[in-house]
C-alpha atoms as a PDB file:
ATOM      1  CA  UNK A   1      -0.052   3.943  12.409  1.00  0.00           C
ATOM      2  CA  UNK A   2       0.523   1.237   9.498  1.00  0.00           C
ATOM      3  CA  UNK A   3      -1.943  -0.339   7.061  1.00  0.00           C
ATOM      4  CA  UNK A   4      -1.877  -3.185   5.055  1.00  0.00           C
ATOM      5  CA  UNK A   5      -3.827  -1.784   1.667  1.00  0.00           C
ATOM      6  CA  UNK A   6      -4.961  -4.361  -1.177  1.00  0.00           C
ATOM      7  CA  UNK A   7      -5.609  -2.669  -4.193  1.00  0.00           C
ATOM      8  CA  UNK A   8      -7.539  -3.763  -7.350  1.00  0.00           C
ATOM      9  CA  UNK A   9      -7.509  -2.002 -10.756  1.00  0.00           C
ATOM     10  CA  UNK A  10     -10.644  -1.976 -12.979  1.00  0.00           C
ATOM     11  CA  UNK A  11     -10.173  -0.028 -15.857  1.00  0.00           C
ATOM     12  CA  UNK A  12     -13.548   1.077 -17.232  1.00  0.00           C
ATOM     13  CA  UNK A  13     -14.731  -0.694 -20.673  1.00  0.00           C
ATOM     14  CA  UNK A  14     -14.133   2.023 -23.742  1.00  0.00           C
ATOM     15  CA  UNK A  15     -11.258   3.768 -21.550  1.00  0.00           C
ATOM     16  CA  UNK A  16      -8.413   5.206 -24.382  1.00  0.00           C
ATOM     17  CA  UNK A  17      -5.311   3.375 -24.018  1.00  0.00           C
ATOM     18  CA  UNK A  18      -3.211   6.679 -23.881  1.00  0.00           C
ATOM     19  CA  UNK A  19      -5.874   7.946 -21.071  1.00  0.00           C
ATOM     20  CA  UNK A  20      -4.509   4.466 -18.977  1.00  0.00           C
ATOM     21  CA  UNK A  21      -0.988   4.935 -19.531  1.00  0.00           C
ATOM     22  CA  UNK A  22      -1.098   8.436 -18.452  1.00  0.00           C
ATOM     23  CA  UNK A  23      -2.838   7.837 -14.956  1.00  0.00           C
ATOM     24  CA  UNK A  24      -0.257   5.078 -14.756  1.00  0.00           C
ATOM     25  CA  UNK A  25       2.576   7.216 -15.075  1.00  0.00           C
ATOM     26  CA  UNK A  26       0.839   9.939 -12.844  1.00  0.00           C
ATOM     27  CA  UNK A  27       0.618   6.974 -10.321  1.00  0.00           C
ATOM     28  CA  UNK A  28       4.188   6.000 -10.462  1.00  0.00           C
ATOM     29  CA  UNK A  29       4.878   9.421  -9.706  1.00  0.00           C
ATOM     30  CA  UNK A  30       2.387   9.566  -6.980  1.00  0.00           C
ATOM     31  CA  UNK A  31       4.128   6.585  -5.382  1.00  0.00           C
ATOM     32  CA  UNK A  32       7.547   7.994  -5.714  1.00  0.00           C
ATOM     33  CA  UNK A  33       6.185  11.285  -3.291  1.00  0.00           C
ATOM     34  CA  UNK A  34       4.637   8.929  -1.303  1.00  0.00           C
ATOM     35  CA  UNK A  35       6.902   6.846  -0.391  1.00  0.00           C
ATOM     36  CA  UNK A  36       9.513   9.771  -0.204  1.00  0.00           C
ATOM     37  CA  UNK A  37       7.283  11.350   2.225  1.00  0.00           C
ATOM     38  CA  UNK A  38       7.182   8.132   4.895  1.00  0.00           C
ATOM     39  CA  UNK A  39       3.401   7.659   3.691  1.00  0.00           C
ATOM     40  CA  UNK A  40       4.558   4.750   1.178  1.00  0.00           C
ATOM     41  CA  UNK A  41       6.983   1.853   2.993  1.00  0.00           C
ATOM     42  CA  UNK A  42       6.445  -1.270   0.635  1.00  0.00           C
ATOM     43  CA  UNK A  43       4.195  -2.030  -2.513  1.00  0.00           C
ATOM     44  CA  UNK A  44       4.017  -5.823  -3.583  1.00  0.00           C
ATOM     45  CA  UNK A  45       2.507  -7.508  -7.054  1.00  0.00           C
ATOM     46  CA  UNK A  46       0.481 -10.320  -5.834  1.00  0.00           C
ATOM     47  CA  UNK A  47      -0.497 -12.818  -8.205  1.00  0.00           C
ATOM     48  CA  UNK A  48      -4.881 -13.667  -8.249  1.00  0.00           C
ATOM     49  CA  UNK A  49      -6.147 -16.970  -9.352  1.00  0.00           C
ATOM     50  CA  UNK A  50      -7.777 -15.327 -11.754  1.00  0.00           C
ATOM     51  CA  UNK A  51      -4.263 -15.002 -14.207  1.00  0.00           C
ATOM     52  CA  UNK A  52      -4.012 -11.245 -13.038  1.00  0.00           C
ATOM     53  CA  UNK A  53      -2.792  -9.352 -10.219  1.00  0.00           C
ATOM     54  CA  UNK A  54      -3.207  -7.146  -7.371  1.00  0.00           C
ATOM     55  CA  UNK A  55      -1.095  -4.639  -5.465  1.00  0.00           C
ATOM     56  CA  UNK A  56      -0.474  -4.854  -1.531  1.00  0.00           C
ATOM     57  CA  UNK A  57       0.814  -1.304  -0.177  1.00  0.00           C
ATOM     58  CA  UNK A  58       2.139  -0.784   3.751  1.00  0.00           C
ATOM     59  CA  UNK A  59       1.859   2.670   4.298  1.00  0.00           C
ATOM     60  CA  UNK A  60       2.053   4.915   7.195  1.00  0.00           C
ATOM     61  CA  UNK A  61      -0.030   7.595   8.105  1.00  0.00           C
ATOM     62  CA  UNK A  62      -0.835   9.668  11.321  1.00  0.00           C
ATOM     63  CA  UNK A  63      -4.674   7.890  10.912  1.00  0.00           C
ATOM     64  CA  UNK A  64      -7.454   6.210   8.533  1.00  0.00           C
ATOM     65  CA  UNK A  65      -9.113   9.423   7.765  1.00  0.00           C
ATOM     66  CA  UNK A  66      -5.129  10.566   7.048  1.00  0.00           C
ATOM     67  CA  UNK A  67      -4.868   7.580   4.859  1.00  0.00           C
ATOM     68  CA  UNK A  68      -7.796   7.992   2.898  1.00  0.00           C
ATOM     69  CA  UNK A  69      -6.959  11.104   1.958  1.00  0.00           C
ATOM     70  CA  UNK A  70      -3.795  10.042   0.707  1.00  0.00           C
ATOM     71  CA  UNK A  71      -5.549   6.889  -1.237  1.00  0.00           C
ATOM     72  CA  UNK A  72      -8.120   8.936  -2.867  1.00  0.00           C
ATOM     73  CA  UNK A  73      -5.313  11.629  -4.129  1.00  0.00           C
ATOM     74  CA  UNK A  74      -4.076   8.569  -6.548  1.00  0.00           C
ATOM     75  CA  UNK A  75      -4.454   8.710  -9.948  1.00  0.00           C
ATOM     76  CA  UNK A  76      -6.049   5.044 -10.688  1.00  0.00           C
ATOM     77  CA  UNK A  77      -8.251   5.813  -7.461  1.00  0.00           C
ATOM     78  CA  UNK A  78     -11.700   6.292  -8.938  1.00  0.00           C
ATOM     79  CA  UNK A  79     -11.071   2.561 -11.083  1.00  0.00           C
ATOM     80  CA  UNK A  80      -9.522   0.958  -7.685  1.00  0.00           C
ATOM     81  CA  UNK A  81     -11.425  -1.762  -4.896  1.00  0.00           C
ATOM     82  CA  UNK A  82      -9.373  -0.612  -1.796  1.00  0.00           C
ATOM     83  CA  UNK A  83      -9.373  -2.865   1.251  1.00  0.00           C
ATOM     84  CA  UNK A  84      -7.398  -1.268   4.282  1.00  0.00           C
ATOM     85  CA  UNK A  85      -6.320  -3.241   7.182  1.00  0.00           C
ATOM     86  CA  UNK A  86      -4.667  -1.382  10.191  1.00  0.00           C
ATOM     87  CA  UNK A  87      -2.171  -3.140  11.660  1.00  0.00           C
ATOM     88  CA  UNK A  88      -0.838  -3.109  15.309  1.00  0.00           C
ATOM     89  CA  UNK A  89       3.141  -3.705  16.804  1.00  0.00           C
ATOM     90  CA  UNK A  90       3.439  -7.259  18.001  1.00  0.00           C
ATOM     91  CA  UNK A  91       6.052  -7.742  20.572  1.00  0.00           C
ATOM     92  CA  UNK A  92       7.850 -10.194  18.486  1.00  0.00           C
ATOM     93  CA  UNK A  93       7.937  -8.120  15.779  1.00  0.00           C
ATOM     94  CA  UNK A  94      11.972  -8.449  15.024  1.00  0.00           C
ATOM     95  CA  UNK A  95      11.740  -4.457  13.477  1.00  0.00           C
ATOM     96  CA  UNK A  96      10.214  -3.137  16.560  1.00  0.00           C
ATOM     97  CA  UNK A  97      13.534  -4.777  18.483  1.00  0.00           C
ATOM     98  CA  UNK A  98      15.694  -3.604  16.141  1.00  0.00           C
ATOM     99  CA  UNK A  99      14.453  -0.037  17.066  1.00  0.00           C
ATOM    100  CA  UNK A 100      15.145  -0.494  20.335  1.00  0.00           C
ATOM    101  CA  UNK A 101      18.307  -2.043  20.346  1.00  0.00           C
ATOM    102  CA  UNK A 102      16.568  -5.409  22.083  1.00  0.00           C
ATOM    103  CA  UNK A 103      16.410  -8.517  20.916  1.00  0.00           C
ATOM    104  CA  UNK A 104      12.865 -10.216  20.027  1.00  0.00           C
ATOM    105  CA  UNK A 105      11.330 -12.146  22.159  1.00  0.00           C
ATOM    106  CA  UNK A 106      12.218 -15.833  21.438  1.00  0.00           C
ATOM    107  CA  UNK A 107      10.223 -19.020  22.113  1.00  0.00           C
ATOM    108  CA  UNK A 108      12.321 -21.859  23.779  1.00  0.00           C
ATOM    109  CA  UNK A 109      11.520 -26.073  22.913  1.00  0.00           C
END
């Protein structure tokens, strides 16, 4: 299964700045075994109205309960808002042809 995953990052008030670089290193790392398991496909930066940003993750795991075991592993979890959104093939999806050799469906005008 995939899922879309929004994360937010709220860093406690009186937090050490050496205590926040260190989970964010531990989290790069985390990403890195992630992602080099299959878990981790994409991560994106997504700008808020706010001035700040956000992080959207697709990641792939065997189910949510798989998924949240994986989220709450992270580093930065206890300080993130985590929204998850599964996510289902569509049959124009042009990867899903790709993987099997067929071309996506096509709308005609």
């Amino acid at each position: 299964m995939e899922f879309l995953v929004e994360f937010e990052v709220d860093v406690p008030a009186g937090t050490s700045e050496t205590e926040v670089k260190d989970r964010e290193r531990a989290e790069a790392v985390a990403a890195t075994k992630l992602a080099d398991e299959g878990h981790l496909l994409r991560v994106w930066k997504r700008p808020l109205s706010t001035g700040g940003t956000n992080a959207l993750g697709l990641y792939r795991a065997e189910s949510e309960t798989e998924l949240d075991g994986l989220l709450g592993a992270l580093p930065l979890y206890e300080w993130m808002t985590v929204t998850v959104t599964g996510l289902e093939r569509h049959p124009n999806d042009p990867a899903a042809a790709h993987e099997t050799g067929r071309p996506a469906a096509r709308s005609r005008s």
